[in-house]
C-alpha atoms as a PDB file:
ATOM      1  CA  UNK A   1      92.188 239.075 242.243  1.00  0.00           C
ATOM      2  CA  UNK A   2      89.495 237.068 243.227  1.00  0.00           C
ATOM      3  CA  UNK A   3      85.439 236.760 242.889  1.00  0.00           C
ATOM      4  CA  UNK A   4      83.854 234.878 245.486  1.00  0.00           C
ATOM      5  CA  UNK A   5      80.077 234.320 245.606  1.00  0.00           C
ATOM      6  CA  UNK A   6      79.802 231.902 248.769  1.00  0.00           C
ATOM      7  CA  UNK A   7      76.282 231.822 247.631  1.00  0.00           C
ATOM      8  CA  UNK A   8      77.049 229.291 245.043  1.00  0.00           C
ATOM      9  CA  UNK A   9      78.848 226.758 246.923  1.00  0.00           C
ATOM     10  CA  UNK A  10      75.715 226.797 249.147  1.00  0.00           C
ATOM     11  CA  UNK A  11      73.985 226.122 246.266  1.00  0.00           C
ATOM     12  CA  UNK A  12      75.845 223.347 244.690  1.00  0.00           C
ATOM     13  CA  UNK A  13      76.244 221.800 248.354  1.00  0.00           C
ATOM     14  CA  UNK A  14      73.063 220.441 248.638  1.00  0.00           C
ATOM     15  CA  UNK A  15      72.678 221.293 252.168  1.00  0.00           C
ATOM     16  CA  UNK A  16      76.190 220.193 253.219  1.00  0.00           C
ATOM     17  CA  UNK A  17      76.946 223.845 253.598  1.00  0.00           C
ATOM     18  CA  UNK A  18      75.112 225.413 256.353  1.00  0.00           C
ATOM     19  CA  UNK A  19      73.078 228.791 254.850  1.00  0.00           C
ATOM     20  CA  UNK A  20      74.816 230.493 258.552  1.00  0.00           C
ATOM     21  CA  UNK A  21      78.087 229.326 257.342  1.00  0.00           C
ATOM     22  CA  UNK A  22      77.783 230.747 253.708  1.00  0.00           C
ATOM     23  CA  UNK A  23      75.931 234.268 255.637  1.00  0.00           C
ATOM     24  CA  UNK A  24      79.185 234.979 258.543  1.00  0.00           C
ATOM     25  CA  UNK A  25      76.225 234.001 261.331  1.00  0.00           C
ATOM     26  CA  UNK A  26      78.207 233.012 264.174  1.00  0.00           C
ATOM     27  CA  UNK A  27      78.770 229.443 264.648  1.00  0.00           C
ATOM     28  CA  UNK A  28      79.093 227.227 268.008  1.00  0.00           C
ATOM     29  CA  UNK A  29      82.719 225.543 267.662  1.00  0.00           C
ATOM     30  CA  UNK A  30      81.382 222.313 266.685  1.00  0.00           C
ATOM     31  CA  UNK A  31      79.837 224.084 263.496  1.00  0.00           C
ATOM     32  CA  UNK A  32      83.003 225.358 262.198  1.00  0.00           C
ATOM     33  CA  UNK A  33      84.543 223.155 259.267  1.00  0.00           C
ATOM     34  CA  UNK A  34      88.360 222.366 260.261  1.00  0.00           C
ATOM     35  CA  UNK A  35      90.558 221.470 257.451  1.00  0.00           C
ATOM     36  CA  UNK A  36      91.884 218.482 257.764  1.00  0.00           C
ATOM     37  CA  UNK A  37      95.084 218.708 256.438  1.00  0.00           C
ATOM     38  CA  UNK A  38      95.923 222.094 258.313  1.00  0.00           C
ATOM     39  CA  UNK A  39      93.367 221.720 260.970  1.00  0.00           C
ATOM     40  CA  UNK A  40      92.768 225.272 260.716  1.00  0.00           C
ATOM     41  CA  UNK A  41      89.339 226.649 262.082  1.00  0.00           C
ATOM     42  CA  UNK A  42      86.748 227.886 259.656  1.00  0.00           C
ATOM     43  CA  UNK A  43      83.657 229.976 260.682  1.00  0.00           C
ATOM     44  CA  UNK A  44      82.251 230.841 257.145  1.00  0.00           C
ATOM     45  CA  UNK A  45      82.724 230.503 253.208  1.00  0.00           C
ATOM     46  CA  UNK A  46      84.195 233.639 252.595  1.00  0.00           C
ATOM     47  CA  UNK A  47      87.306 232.607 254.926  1.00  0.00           C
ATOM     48  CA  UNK A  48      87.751 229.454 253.318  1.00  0.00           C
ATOM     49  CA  UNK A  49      87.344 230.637 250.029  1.00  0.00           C
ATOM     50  CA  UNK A  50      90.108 233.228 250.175  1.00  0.00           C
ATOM     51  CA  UNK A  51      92.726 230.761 251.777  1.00  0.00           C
ATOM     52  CA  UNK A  52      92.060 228.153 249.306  1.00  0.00           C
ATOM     53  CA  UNK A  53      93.646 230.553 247.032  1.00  0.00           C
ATOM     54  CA  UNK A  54      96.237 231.423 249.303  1.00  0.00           C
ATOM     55  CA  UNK A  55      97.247 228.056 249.498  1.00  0.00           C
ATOM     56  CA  UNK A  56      97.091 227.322 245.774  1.00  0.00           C
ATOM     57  CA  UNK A  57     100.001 230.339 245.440  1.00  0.00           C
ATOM     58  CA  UNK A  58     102.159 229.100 248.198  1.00  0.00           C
ATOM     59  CA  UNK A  59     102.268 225.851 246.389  1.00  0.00           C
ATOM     60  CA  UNK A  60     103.210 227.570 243.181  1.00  0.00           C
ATOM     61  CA  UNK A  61     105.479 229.580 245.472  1.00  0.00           C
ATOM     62  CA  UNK A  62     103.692 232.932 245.535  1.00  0.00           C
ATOM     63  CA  UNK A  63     103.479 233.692 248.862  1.00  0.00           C
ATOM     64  CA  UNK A  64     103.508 237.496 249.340  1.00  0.00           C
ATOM     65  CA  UNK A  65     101.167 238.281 246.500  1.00  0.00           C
ATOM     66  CA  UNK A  66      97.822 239.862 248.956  1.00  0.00           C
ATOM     67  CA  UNK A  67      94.479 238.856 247.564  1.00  0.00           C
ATOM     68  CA  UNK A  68      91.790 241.211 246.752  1.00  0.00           C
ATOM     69  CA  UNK A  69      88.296 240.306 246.320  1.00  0.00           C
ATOM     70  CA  UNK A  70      87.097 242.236 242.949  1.00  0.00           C
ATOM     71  CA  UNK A  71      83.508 240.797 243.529  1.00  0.00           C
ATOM     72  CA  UNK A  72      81.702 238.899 246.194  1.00  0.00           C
ATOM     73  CA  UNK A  73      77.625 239.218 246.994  1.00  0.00           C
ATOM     74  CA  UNK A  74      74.159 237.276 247.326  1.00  0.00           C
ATOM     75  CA  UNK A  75      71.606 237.377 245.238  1.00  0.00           C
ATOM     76  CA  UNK A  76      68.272 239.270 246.010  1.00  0.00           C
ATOM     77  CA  UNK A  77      65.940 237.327 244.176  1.00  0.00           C
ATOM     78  CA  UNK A  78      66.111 234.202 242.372  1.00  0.00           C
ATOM     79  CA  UNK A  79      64.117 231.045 240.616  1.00  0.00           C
ATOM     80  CA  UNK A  80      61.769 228.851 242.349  1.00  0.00           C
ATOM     81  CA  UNK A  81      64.409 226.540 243.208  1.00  0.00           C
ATOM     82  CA  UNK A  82      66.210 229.245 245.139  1.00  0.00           C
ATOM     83  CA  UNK A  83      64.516 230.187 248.063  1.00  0.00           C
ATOM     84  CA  UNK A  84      67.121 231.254 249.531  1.00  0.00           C
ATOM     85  CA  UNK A  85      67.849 234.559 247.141  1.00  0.00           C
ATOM     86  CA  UNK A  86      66.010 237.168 249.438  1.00  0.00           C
ATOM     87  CA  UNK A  87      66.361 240.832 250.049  1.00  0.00           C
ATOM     88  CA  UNK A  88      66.948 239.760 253.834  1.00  0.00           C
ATOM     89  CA  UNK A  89      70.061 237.389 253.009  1.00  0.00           C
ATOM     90  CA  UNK A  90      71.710 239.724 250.986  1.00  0.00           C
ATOM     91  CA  UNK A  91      71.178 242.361 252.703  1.00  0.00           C
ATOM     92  CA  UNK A  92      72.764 239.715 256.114  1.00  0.00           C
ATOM     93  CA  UNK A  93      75.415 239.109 253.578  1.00  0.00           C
ATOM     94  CA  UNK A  94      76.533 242.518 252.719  1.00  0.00           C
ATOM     95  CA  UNK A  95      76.293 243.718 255.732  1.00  0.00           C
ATOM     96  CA  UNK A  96      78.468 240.819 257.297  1.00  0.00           C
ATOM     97  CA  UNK A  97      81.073 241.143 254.849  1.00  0.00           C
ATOM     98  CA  UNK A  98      81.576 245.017 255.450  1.00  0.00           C
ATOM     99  CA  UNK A  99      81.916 244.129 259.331  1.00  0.00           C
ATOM    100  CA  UNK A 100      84.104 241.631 258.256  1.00  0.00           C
ATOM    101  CA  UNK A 101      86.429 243.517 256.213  1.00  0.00           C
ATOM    102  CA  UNK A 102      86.342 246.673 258.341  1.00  0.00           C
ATOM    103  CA  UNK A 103      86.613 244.734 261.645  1.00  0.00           C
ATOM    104  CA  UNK A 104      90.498 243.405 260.142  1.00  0.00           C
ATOM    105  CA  UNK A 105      89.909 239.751 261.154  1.00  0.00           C
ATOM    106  CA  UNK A 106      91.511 238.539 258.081  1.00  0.00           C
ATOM    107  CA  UNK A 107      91.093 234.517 257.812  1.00  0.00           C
ATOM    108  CA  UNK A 108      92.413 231.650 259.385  1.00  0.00           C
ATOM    109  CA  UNK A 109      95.658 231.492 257.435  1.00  0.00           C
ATOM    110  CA  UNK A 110      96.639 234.966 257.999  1.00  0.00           C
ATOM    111  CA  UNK A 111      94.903 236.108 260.990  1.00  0.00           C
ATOM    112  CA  UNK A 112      94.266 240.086 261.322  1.00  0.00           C
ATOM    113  CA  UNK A 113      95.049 240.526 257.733  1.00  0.00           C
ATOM    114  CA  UNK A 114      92.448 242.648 256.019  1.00  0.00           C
ATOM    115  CA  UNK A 115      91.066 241.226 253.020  1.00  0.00           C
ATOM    116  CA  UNK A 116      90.082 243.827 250.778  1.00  0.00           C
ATOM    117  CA  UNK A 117      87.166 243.117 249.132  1.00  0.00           C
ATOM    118  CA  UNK A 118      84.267 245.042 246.567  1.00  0.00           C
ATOM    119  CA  UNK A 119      80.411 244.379 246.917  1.00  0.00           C
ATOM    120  CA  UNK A 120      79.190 243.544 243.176  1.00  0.00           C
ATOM    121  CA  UNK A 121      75.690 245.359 242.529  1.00  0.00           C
ATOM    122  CA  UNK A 122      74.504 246.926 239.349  1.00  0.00           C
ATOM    123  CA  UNK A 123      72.674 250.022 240.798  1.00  0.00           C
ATOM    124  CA  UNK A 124      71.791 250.856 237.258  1.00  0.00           C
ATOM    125  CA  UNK A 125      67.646 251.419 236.602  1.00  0.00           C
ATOM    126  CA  UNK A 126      67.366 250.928 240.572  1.00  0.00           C
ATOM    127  CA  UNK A 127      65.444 253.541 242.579  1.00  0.00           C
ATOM    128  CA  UNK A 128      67.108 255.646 245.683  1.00  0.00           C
ATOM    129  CA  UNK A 129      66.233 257.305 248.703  1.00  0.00           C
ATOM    130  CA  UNK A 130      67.613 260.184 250.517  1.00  0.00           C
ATOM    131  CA  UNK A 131      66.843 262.975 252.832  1.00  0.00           C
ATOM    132  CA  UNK A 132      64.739 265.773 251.097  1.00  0.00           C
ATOM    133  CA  UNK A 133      66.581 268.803 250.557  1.00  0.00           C
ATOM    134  CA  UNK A 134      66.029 271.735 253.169  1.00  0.00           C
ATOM    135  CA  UNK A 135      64.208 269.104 255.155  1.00  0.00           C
ATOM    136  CA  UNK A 136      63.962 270.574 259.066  1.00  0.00           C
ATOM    137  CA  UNK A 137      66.876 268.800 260.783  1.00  0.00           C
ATOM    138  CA  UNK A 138      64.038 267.213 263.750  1.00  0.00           C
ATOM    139  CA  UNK A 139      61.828 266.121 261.683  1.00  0.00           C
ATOM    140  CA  UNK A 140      64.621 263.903 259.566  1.00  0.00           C
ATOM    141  CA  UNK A 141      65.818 263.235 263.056  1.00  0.00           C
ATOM    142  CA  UNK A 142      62.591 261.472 263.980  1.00  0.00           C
ATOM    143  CA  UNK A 143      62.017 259.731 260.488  1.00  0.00           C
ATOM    144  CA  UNK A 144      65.230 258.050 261.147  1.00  0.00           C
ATOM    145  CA  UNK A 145      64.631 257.407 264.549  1.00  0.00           C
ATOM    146  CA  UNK A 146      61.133 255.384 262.859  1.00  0.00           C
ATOM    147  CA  UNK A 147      62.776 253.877 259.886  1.00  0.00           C
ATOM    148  CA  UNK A 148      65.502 252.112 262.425  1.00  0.00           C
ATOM    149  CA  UNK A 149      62.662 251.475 264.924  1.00  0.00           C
ATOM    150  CA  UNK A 150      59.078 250.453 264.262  1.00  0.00           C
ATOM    151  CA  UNK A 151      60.914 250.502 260.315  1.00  0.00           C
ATOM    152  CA  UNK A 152      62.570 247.098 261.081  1.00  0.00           C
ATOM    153  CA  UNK A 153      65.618 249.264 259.206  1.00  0.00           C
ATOM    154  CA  UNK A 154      69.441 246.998 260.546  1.00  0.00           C
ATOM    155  CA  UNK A 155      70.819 250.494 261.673  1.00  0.00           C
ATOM    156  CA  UNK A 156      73.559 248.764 263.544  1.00  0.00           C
ATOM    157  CA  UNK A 157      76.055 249.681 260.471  1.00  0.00           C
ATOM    158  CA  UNK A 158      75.409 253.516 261.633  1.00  0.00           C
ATOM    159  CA  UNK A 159      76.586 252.915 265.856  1.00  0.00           C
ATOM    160  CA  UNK A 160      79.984 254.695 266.707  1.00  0.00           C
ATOM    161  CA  UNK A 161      82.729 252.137 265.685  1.00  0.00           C
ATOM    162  CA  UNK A 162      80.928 251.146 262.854  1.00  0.00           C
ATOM    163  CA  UNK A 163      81.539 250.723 259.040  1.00  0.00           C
ATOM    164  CA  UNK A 164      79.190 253.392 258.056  1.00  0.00           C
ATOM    165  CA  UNK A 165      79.141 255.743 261.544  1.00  0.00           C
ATOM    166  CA  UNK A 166      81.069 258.354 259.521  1.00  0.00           C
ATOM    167  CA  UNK A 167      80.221 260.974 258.875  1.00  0.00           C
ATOM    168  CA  UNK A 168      78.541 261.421 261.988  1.00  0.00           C
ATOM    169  CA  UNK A 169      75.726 263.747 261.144  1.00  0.00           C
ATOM    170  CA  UNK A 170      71.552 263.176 260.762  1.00  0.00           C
ATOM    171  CA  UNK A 171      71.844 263.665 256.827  1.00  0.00           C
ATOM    172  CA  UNK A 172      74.441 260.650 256.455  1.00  0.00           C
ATOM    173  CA  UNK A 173      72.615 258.622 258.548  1.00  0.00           C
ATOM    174  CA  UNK A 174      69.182 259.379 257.750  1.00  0.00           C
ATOM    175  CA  UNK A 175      70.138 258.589 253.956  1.00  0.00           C
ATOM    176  CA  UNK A 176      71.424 255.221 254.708  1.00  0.00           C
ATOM    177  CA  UNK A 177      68.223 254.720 256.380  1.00  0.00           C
ATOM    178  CA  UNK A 178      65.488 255.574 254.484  1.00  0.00           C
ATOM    179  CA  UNK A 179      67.800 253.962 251.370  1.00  0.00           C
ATOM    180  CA  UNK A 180      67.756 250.690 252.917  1.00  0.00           C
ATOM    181  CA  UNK A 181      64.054 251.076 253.844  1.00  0.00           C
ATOM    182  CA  UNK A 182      63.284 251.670 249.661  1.00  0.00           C
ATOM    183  CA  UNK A 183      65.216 248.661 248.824  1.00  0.00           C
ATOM    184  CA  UNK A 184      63.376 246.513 251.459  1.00  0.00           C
ATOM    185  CA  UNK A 185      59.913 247.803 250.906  1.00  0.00           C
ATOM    186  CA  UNK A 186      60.049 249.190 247.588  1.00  0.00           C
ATOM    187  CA  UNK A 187      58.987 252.108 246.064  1.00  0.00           C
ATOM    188  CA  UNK A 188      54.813 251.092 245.795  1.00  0.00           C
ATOM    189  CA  UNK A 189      54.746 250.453 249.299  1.00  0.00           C
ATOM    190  CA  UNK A 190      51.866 252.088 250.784  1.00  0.00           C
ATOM    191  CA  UNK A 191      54.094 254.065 253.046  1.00  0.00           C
ATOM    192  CA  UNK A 192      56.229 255.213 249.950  1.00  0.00           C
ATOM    193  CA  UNK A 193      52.895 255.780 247.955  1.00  0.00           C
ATOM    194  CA  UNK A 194      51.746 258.457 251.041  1.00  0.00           C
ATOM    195  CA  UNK A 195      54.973 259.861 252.493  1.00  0.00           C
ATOM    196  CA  UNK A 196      57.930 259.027 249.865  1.00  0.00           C
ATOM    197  CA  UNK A 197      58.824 261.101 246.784  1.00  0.00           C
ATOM    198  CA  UNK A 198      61.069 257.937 244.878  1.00  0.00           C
ATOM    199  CA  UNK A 199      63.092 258.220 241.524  1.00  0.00           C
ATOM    200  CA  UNK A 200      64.615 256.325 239.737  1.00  0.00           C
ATOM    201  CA  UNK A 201      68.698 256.484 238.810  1.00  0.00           C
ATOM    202  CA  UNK A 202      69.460 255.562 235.610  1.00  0.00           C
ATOM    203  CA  UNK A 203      73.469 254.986 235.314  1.00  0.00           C
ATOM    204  CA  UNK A 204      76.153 253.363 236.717  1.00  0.00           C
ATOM    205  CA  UNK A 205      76.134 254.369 240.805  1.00  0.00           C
ATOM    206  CA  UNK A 206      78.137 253.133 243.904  1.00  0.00           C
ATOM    207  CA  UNK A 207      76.094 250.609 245.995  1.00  0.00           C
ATOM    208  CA  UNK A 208      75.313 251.379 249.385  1.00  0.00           C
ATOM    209  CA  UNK A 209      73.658 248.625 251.014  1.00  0.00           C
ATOM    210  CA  UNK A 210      69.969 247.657 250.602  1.00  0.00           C
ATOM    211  CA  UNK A 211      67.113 248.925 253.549  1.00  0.00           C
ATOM    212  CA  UNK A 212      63.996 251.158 253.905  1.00  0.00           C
ATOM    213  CA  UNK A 213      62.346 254.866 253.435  1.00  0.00           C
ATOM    214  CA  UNK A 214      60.378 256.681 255.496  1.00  0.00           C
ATOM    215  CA  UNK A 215      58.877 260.849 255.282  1.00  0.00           C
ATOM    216  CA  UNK A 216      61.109 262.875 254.032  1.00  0.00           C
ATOM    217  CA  UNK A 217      62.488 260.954 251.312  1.00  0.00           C
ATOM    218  CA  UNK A 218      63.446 261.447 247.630  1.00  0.00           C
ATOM    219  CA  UNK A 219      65.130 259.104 245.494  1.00  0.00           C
ATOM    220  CA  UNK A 220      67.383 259.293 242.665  1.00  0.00           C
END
């Protein structure tokens, strides 16, 4: 079991680390780092990370022992000296890493292997948005259609194929959606101050991943 934070190797880098590299952006082939003792291919931090643990057990001659990532994330916010510790990066992050996972493209070492992997975020005195209750089905329909339009909400999580397509109905979706429009815009926003009913959850909850509200909306 592993925790990887590819955020902090960025960090300690000091720009030898490309921030694309660290995020799962796609790289042109020259970008990718190439080990040089297996001169295997790497297109971000994540990948690297986990093999360099792979390789550490084959040389102690574990070699069918699957890793799982107990941890791995980017931070939202951070100190002067980070400005790289946004909302938008870890929300790029997340987002990546759930394609990542999902999509079964393993890492260079063992190619098509899933990695299985946890997204670390205390949800814990954080506010929520979802779908009012008894809302009228159109008029969610359209709120989501604005929050992943005009919005600016990355809905491209919620297309058919996708990590978080299922279930396929307006409710699921819509509550991803206005969710990730909270956690972009927050809950004083002006549009949450006119059109958003937020609350706050105070425990221990599963994290979805971070976006924006819209009318309709009610958080817990």
């Amino acid at each position: 079991m592993l925790n990887i934070y590819p955020y902090y190797d960025y960090m300690q880098s000091n720009g030898v680390i490309p921030l694309d590299y660290a995020l799962f952006k796609p790289l042109p082939p020259n970008k990718e780092v190439v080990d040089s003792n297996t001169l295997l291919h790497y297109s971000n931090v994540f990948g690297a990370m986990v093999d360099a643990a792979y390789f550490a057990m084959a040389f102690l001659n574990y070699t069918k022992i699957p890793i799982v990532v107990t941890e791995s994330g980017w931070p939202s916010k951070g100190a002067s000296n980070e400005p790289d510790a946004t909302i938008d990066n870890a929300n790029n992050y997340n987002s990546n890493l759930i394609k990542h996972v999902f999509n079964k493209t393993g890492t260079p070492k063992h190619p098509g292997v899933a990695v299985r992997a946890v997204l670390a975020n205390d949800t814990s005195n954080q506010t929520f948005c979802i779908a009012k209750d008894g809302a009228d089905p159109k008029t969610i329909q359209a709120a989501l259609d604005w929050a992943c339009g005009p919005g600016k909400v990355e809905c491209s999580p919620l297309l058919q194929g996708q990590p978080c397509y299922e279930p396929d109905n307006v409710i699921a979706h819509a509550n991803y959606a206005f969710d990730s429009y909270c956690n972009k815009m927050g809950e004083n926003s002006r549009f949450m101050r006119l059109q958003g009913s937020c609350y706050n959850h105070h425990h221990k909850a599963q994290a979805k991943h971070p976006a924006e509200p819209h009318p309709n909306l009610q958080s817990h």
